[in-house]
C-alpha atoms as a PDB file:
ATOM      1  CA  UNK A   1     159.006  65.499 160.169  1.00  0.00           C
ATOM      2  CA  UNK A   2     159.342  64.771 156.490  1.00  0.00           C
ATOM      3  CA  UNK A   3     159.211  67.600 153.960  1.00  0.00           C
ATOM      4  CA  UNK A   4     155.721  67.034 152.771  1.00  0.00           C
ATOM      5  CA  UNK A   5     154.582  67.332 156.510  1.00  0.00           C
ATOM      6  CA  UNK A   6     155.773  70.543 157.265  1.00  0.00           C
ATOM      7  CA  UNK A   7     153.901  71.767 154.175  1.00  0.00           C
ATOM      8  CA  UNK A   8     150.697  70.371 155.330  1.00  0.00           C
ATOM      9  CA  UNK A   9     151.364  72.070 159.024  1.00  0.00           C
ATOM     10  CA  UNK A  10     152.146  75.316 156.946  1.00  0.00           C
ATOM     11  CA  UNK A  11     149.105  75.197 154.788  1.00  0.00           C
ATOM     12  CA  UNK A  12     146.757  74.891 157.877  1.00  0.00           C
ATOM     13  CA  UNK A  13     147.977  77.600 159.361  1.00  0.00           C
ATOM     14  CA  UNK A  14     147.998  79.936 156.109  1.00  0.00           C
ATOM     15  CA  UNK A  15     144.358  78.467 155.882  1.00  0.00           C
ATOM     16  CA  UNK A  16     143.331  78.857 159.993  1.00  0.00           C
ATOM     17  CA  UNK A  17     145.180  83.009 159.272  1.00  0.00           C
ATOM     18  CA  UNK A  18     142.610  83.862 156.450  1.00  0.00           C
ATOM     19  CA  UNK A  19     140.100  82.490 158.358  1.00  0.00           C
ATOM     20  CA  UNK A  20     140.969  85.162 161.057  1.00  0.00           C
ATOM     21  CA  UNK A  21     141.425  87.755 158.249  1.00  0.00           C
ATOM     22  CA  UNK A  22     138.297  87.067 156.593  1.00  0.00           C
ATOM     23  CA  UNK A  23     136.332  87.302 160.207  1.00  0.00           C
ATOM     24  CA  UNK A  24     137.647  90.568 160.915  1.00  0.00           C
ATOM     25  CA  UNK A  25     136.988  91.709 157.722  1.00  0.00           C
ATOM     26  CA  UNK A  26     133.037  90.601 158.851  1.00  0.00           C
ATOM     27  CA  UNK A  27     133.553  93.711 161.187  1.00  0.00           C
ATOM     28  CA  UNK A  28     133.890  96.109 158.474  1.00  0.00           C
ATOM     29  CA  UNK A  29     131.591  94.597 155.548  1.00  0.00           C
ATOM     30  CA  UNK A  30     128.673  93.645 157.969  1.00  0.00           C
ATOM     31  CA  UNK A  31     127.312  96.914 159.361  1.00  0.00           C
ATOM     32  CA  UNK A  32     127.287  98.663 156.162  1.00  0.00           C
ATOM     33  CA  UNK A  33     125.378  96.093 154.389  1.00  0.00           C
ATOM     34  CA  UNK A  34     123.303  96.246 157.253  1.00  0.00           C
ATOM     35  CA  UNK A  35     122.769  99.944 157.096  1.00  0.00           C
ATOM     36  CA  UNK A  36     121.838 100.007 153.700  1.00  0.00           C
ATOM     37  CA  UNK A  37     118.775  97.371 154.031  1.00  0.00           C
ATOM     38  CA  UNK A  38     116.995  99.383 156.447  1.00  0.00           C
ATOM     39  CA  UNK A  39     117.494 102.743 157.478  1.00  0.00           C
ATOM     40  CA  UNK A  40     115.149 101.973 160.413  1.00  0.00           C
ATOM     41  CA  UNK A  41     117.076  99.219 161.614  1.00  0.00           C
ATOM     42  CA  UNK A  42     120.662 100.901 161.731  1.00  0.00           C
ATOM     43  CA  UNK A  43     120.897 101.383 165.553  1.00  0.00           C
ATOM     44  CA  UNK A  44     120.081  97.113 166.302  1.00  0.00           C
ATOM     45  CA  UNK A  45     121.952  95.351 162.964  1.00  0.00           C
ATOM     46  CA  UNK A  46     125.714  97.457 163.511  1.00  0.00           C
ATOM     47  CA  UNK A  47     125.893  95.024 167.174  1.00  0.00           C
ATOM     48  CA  UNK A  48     124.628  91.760 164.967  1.00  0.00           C
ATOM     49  CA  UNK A  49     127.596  92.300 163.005  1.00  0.00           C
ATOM     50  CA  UNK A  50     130.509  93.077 165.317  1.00  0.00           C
ATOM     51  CA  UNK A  51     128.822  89.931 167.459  1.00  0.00           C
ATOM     52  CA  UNK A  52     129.188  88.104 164.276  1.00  0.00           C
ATOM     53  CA  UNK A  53     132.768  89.105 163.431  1.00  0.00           C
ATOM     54  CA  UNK A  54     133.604  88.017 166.676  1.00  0.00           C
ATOM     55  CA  UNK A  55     132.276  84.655 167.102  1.00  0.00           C
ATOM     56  CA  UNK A  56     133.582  84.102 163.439  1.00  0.00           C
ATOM     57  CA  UNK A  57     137.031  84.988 164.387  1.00  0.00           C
ATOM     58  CA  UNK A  58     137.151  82.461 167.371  1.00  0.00           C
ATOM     59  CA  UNK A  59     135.178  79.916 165.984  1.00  0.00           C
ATOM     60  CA  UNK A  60     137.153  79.681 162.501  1.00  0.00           C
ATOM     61  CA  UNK A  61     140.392  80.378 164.454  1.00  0.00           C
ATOM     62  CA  UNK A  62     139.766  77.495 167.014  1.00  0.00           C
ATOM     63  CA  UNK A  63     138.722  75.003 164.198  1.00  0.00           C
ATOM     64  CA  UNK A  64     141.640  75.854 162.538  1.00  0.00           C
ATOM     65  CA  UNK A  65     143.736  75.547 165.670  1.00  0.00           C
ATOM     66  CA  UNK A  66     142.753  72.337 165.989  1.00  0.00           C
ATOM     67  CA  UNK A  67     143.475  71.262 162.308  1.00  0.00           C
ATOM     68  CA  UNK A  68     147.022  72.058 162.868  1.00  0.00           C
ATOM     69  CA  UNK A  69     147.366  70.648 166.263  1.00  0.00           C
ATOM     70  CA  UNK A  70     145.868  67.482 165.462  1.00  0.00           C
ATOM     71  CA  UNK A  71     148.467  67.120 162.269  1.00  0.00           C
ATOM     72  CA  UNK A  72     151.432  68.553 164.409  1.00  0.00           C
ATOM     73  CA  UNK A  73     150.838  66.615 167.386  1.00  0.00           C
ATOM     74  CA  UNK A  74     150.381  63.023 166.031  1.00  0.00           C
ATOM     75  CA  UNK A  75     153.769  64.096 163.889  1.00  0.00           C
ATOM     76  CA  UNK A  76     155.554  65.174 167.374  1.00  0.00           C
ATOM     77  CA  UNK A  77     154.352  62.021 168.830  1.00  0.00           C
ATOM     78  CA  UNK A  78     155.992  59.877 166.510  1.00  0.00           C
ATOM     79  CA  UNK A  79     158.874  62.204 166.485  1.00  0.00           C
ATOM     80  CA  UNK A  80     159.038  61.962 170.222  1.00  0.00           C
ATOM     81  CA  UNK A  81     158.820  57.852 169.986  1.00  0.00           C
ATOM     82  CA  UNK A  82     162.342  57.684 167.830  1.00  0.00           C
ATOM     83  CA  UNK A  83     164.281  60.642 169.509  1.00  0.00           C
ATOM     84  CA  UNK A  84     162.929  61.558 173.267  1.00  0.00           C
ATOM     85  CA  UNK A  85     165.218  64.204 173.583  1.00  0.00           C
ATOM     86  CA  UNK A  86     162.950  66.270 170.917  1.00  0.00           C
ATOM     87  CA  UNK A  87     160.942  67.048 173.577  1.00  0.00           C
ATOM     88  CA  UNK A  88     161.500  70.537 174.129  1.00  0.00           C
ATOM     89  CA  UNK A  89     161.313  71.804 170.056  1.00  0.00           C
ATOM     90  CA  UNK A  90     157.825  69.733 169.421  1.00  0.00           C
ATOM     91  CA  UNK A  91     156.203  71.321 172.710  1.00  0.00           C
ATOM     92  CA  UNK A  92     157.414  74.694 170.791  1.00  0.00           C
ATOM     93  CA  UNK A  93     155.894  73.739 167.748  1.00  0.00           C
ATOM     94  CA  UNK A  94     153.029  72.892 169.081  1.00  0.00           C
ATOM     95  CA  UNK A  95     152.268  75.760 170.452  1.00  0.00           C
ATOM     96  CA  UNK A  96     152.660  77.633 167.378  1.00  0.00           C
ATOM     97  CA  UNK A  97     150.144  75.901 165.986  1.00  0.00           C
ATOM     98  CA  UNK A  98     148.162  76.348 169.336  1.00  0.00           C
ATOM     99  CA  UNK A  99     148.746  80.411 168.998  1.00  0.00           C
ATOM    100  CA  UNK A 100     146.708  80.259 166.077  1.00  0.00           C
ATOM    101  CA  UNK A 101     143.116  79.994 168.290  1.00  0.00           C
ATOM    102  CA  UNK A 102     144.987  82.922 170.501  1.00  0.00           C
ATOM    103  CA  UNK A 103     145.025  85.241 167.281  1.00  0.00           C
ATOM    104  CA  UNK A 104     141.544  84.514 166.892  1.00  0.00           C
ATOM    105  CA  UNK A 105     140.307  85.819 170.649  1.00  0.00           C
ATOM    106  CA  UNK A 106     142.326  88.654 170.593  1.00  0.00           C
ATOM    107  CA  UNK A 107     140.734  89.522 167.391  1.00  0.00           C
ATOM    108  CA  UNK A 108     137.620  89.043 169.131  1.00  0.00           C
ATOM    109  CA  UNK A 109     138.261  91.267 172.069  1.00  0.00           C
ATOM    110  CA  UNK A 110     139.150  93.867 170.140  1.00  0.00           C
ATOM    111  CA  UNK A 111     135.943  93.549 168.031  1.00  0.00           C
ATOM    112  CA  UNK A 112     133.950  93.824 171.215  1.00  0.00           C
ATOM    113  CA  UNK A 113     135.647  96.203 172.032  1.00  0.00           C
ATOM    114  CA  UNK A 114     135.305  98.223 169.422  1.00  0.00           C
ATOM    115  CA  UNK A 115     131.665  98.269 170.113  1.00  0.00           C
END
């Protein structure tokens, strides 16, 4: 992989990371701004927010996931295609970029469980 790729792969992760940071920051932000629309409403709108944290930290997590697979895997592919015997390092890489969705649903279980 050239220089300029490994920056891209590294930029989609940074990006697909603050999308998990931003989601479980959702967990904290959302009931409070819930709480102070409605008094009334306090005991139903908390759950709407840790729901929402939770599907935002898979969801963004798992689209970002796939960003950096996609980019990663057509770059092992050709890697692959000139050396075979890179096998064994792309799969690794790979699934770096694959543990990215895996940050995201452990978020998300502990955000349930939180509840």
């Amino acid at each position: 992989m050239s220089i300029s790729a490994n920056k891209l792969i590294w930029g989609l992760c940074a990006t697909a990371g603050s999308f998990v940071l931003l989601s479980s920051l959702l967990l904290f932000f959302l009931p409070e701004a819930a709480a102070e629309t409605a008094q009334e409403e306090v005991k139903t709108l908390p759950h709407w927010g840790y729901y929402m944290a939770a599907a935002a930290a898979t969801g963004l997590s798992c689209i970002g996931a796939g960003i950096a697979v996609s980019q990663v895997g057509a770059a092992a592919v050709a890697a692959i295609s000139e050396k075979p015997e890179l096998l064994g390092r792309v799969l690794v890489i790979i699934g770096l970029a694959e543990g990215i969705a895996i940050y995201g649903l452990i978020i998300s279980i502990i955000i349930i469980a939180a509840l």
